[in-house]
PDB file of N, CA and C in Angstrom:
ATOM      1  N   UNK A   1      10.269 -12.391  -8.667  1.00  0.00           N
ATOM      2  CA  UNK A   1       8.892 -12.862  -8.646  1.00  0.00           C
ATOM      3  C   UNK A   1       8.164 -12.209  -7.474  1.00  0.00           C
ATOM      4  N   UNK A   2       7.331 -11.375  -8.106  1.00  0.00           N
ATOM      5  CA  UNK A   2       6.046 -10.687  -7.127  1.00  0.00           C
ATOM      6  C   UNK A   2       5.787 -11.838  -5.855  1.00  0.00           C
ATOM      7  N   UNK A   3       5.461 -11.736  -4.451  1.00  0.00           N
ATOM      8  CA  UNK A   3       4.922 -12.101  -3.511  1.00  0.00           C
ATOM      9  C   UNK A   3       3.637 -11.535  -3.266  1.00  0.00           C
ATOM     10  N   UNK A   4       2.362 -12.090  -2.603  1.00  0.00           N
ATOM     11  CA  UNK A   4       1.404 -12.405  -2.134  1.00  0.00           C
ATOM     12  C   UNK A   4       0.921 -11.334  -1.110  1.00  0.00           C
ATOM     13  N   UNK A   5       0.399 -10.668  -0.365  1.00  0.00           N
ATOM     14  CA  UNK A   5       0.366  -9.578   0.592  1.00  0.00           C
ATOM     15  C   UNK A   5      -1.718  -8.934   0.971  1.00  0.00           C
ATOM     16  N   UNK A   6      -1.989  -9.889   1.942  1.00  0.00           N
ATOM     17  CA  UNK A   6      -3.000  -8.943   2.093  1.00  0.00           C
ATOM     18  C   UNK A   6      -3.094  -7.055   2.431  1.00  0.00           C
ATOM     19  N   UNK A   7      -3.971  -6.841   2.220  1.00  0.00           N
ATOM     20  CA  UNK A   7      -3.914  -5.398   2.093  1.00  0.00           C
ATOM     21  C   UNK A   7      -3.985  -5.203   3.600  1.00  0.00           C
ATOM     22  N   UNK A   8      -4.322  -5.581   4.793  1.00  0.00           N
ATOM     23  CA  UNK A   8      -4.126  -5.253   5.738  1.00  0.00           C
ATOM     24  C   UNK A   8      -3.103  -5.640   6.716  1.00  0.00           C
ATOM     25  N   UNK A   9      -2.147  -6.443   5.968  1.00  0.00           N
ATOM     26  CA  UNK A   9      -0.824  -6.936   6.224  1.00  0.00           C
ATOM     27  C   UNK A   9      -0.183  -5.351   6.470  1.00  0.00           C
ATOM     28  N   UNK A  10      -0.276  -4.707   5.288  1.00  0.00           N
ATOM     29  CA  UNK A  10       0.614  -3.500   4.711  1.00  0.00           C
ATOM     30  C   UNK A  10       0.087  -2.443   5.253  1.00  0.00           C
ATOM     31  N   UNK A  11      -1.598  -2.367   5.093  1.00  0.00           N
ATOM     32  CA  UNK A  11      -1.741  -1.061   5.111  1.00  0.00           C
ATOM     33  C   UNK A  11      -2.730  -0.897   6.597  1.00  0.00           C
ATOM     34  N   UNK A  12      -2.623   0.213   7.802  1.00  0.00           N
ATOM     35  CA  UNK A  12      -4.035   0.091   8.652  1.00  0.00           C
ATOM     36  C   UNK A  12      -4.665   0.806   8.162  1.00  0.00           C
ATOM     37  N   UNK A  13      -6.205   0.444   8.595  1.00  0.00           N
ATOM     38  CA  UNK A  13      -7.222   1.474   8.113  1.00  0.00           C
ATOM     39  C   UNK A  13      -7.586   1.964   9.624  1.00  0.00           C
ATOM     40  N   UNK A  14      -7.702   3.166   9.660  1.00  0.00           N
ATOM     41  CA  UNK A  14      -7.772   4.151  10.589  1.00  0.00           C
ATOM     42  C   UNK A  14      -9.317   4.589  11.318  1.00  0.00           C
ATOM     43  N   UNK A  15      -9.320   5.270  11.975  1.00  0.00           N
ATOM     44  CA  UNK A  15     -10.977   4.605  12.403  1.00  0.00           C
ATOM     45  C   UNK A  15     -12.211   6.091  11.677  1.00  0.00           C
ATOM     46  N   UNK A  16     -11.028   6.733  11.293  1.00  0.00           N
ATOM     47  CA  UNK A  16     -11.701   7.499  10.275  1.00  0.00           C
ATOM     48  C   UNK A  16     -11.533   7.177   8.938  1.00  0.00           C
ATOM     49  N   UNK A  17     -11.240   5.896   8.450  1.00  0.00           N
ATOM     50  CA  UNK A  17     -11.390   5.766   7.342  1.00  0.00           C
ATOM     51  C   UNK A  17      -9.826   5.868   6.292  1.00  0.00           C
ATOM     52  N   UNK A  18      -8.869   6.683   6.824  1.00  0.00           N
ATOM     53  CA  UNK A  18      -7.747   7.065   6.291  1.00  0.00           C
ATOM     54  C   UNK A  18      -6.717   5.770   6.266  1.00  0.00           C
ATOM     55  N   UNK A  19      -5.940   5.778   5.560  1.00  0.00           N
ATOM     56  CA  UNK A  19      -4.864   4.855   5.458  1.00  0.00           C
ATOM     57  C   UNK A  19      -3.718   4.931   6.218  1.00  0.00           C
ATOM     58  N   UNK A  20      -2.935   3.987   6.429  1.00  0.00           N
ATOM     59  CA  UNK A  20      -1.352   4.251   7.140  1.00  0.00           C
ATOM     60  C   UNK A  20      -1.029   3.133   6.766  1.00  0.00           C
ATOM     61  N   UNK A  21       0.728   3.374   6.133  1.00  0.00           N
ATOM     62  CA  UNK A  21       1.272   2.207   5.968  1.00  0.00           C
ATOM     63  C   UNK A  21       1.631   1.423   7.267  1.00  0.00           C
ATOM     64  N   UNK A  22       1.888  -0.017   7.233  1.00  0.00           N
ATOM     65  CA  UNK A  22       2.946  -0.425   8.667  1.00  0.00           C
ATOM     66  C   UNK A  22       4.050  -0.479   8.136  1.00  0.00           C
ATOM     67  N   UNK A  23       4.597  -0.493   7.094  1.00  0.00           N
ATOM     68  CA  UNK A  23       5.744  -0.319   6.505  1.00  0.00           C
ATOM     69  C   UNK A  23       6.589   0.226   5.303  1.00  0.00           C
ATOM     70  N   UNK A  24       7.299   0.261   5.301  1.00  0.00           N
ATOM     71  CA  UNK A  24       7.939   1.612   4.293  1.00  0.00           C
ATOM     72  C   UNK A  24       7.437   0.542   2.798  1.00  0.00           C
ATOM     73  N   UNK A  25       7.219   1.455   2.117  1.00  0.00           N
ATOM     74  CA  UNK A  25       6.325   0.469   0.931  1.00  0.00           C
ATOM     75  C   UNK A  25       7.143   1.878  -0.323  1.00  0.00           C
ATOM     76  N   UNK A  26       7.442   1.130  -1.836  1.00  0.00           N
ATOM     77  CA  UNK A  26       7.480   2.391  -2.876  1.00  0.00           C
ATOM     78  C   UNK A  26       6.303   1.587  -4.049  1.00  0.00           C
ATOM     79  N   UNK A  27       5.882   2.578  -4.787  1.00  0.00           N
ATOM     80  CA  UNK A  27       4.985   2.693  -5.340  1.00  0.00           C
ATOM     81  C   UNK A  27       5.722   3.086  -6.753  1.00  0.00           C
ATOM     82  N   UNK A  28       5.340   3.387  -8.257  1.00  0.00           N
ATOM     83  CA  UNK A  28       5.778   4.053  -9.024  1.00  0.00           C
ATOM     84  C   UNK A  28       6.337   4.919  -8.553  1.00  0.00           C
ATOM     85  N   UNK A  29       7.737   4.765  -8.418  1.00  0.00           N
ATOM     86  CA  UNK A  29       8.816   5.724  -8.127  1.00  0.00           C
ATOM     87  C   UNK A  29       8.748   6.621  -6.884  1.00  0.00           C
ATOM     88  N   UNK A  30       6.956   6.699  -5.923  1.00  0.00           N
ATOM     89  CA  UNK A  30       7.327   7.421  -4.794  1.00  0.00           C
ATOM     90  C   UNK A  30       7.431   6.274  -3.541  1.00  0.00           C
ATOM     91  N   UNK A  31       8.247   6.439  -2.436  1.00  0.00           N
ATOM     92  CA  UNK A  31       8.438   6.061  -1.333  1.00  0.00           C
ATOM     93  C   UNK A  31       8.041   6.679  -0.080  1.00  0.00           C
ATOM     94  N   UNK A  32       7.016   5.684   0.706  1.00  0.00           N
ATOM     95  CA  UNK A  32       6.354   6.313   1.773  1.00  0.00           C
ATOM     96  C   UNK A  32       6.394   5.048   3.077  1.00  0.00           C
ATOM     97  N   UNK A  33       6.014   5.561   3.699  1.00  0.00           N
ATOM     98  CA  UNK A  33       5.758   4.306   5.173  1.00  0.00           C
ATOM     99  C   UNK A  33       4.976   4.934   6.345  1.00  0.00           C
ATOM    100  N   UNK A  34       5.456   4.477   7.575  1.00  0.00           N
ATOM    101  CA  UNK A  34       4.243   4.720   9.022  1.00  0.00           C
ATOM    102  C   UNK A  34       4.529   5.678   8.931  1.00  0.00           C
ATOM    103  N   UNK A  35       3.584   6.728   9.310  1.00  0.00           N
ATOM    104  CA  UNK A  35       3.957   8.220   9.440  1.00  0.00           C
ATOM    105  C   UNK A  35       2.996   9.171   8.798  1.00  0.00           C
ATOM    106  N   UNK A  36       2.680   8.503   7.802  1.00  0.00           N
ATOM    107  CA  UNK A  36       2.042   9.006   6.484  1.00  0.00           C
ATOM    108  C   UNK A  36       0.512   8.337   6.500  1.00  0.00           C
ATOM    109  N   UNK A  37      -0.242   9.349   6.562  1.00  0.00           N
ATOM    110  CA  UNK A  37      -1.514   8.867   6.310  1.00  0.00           C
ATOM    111  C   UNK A  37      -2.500   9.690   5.271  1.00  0.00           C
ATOM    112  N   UNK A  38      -3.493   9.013   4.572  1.00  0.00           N
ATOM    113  CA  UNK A  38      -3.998   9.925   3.519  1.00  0.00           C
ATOM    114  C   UNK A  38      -5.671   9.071   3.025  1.00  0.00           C
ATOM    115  N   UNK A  39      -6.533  10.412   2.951  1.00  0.00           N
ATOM    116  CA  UNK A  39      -7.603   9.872   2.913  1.00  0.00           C
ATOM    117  C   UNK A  39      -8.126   9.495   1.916  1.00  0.00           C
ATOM    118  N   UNK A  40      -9.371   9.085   1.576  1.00  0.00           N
ATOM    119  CA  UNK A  40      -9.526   8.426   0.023  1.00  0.00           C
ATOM    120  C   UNK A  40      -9.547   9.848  -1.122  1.00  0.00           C
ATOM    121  N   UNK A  41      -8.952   9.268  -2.310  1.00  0.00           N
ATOM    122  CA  UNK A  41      -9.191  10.475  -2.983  1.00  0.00           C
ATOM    123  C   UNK A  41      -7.698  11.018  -3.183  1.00  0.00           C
ATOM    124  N   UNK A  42      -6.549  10.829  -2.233  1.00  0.00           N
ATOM    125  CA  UNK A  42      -5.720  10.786  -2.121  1.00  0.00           C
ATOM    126  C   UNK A  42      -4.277  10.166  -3.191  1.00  0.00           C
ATOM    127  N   UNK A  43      -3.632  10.493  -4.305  1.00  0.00           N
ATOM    128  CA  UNK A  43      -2.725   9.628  -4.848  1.00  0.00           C
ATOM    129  C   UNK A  43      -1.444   9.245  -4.351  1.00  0.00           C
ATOM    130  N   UNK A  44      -1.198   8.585  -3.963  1.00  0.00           N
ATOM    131  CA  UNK A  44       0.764   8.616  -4.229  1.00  0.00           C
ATOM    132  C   UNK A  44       0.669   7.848  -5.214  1.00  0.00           C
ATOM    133  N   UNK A  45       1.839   7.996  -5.972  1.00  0.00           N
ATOM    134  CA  UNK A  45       2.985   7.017  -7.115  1.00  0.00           C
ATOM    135  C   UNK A  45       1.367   6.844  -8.375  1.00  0.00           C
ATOM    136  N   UNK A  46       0.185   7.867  -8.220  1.00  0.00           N
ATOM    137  CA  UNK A  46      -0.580   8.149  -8.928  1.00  0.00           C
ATOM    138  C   UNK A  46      -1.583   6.434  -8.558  1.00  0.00           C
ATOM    139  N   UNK A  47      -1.796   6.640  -7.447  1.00  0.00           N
ATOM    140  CA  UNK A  47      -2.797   5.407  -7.064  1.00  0.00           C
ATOM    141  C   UNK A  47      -3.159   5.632  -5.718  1.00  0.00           C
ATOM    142  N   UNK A  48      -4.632   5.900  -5.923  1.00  0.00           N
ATOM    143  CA  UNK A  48      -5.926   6.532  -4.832  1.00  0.00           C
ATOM    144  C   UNK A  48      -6.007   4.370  -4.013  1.00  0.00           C
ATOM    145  N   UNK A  49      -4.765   4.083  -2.958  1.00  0.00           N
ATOM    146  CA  UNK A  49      -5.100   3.292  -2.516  1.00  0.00           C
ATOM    147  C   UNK A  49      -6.307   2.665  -1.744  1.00  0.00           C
ATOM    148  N   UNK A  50      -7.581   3.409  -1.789  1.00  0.00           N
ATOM    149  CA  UNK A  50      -8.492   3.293  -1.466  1.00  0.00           C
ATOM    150  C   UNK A  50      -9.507   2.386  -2.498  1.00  0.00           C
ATOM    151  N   UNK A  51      -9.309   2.588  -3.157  1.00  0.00           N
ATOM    152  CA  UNK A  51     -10.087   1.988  -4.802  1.00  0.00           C
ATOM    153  C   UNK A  51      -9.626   0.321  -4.350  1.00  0.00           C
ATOM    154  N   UNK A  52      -8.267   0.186  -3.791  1.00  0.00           N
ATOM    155  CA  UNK A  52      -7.834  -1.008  -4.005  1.00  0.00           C
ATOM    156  C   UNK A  52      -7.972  -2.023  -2.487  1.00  0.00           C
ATOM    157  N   UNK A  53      -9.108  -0.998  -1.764  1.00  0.00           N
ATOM    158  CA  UNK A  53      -8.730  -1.685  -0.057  1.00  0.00           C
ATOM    159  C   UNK A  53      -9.782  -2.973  -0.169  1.00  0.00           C
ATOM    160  N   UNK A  54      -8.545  -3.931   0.192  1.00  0.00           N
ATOM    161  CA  UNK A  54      -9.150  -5.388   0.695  1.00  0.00           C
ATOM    162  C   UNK A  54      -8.770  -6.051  -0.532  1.00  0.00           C
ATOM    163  N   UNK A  55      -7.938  -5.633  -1.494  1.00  0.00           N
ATOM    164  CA  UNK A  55      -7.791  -6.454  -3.194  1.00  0.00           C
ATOM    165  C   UNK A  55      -6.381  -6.997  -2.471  1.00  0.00           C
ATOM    166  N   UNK A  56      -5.799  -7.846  -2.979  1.00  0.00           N
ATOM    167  CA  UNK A  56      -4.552  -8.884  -2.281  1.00  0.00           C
ATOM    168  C   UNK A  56      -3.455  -7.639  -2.899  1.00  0.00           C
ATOM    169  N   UNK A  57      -2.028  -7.573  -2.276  1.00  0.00           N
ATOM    170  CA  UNK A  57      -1.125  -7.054  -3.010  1.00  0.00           C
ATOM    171  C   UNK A  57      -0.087  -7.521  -3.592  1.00  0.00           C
ATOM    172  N   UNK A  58       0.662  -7.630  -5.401  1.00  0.00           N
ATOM    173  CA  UNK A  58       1.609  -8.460  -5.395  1.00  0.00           C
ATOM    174  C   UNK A  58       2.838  -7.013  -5.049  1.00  0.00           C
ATOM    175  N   UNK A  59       3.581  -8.008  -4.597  1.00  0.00           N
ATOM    176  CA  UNK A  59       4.739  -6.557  -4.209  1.00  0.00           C
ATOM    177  C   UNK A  59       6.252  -8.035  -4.060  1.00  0.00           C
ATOM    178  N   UNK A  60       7.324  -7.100  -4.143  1.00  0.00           N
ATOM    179  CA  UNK A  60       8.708  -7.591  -3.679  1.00  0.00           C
ATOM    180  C   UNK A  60       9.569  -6.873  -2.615  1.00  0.00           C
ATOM    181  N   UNK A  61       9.838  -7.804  -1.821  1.00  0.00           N
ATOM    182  CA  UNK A  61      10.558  -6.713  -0.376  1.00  0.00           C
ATOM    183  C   UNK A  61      12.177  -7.193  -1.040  1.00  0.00           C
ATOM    184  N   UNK A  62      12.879  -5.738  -0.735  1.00  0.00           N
ATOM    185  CA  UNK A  62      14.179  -5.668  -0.695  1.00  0.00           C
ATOM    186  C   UNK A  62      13.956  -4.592   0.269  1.00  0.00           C
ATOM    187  N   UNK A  63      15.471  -5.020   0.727  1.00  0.00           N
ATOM    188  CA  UNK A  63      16.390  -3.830   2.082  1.00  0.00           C
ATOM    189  C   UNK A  63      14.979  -3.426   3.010  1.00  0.00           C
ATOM    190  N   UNK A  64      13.852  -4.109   3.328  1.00  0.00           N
ATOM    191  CA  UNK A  64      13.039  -3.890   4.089  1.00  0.00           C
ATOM    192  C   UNK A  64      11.910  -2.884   3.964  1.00  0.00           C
ATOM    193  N   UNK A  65      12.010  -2.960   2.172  1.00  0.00           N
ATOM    194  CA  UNK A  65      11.167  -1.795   1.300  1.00  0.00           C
ATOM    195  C   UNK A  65      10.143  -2.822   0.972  1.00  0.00           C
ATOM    196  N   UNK A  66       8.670  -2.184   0.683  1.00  0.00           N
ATOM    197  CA  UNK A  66       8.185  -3.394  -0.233  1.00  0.00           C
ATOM    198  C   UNK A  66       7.880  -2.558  -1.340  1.00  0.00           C
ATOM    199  N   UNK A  67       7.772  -2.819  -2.379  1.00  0.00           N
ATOM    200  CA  UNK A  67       8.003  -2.619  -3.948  1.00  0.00           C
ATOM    201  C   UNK A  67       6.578  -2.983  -3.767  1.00  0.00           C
ATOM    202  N   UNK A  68       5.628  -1.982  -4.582  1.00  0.00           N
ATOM    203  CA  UNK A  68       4.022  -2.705  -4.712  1.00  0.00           C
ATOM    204  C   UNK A  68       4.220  -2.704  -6.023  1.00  0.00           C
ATOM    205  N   UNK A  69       3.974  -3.816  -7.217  1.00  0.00           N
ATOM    206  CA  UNK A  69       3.848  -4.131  -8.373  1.00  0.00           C
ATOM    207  C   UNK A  69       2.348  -3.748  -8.618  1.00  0.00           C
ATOM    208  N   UNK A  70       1.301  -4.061  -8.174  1.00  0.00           N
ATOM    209  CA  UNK A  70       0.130  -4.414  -8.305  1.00  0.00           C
ATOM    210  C   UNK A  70      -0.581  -5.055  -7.705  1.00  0.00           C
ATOM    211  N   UNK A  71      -2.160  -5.265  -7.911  1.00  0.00           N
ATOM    212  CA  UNK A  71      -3.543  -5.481  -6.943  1.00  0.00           C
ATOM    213  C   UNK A  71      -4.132  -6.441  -7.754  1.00  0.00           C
ATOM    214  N   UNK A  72      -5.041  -7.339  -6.877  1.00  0.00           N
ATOM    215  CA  UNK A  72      -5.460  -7.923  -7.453  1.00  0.00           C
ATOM    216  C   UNK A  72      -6.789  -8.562  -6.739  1.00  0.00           C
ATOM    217  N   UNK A  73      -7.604  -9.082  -7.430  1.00  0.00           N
ATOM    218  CA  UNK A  73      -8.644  -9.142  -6.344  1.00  0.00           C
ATOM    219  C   UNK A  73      -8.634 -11.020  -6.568  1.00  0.00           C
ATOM    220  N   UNK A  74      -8.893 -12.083  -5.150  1.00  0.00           N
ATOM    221  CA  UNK A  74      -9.222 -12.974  -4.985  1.00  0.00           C
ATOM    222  C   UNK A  74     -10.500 -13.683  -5.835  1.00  0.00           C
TER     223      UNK A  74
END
């Protein structure tokens, strides 16, 4: 069962606008975390996380991964 996750739990927004995870997160099959930053317009796992900033996230953490299932807005 999916868990609950604000989007700024997971993700910082950068003061130019760009993304960074705070934690190792996989997406449709790609895996990314801190380190990695990318501006709008940008896909991993074929999702421009920008479209989705500030929508809640459902996701599942194993081994200290979080699994993003999907977005959703409040």
């Amino acid at each position: 069962m999916a868990n609950q996750y604000k989007f700024l739990d997971v993700f910082t927004e950068n003061q130019d606008g760009s993304l960074t995870p705070k934690r190792p997160i996989f997406v449709n099959g790609i895996s990314f975390g801190p380190g990695v930053t990318f501006q709008k317009g940008v896909a991993f796992g074929g999702i421009d996380f920008h479209l989705y900033k500030y929508w809640d996230i459902a996701a599942e953490e194993k081994d200290g991964v979080l699994n993003i299932m999907g977005f959703y807005q409040q």
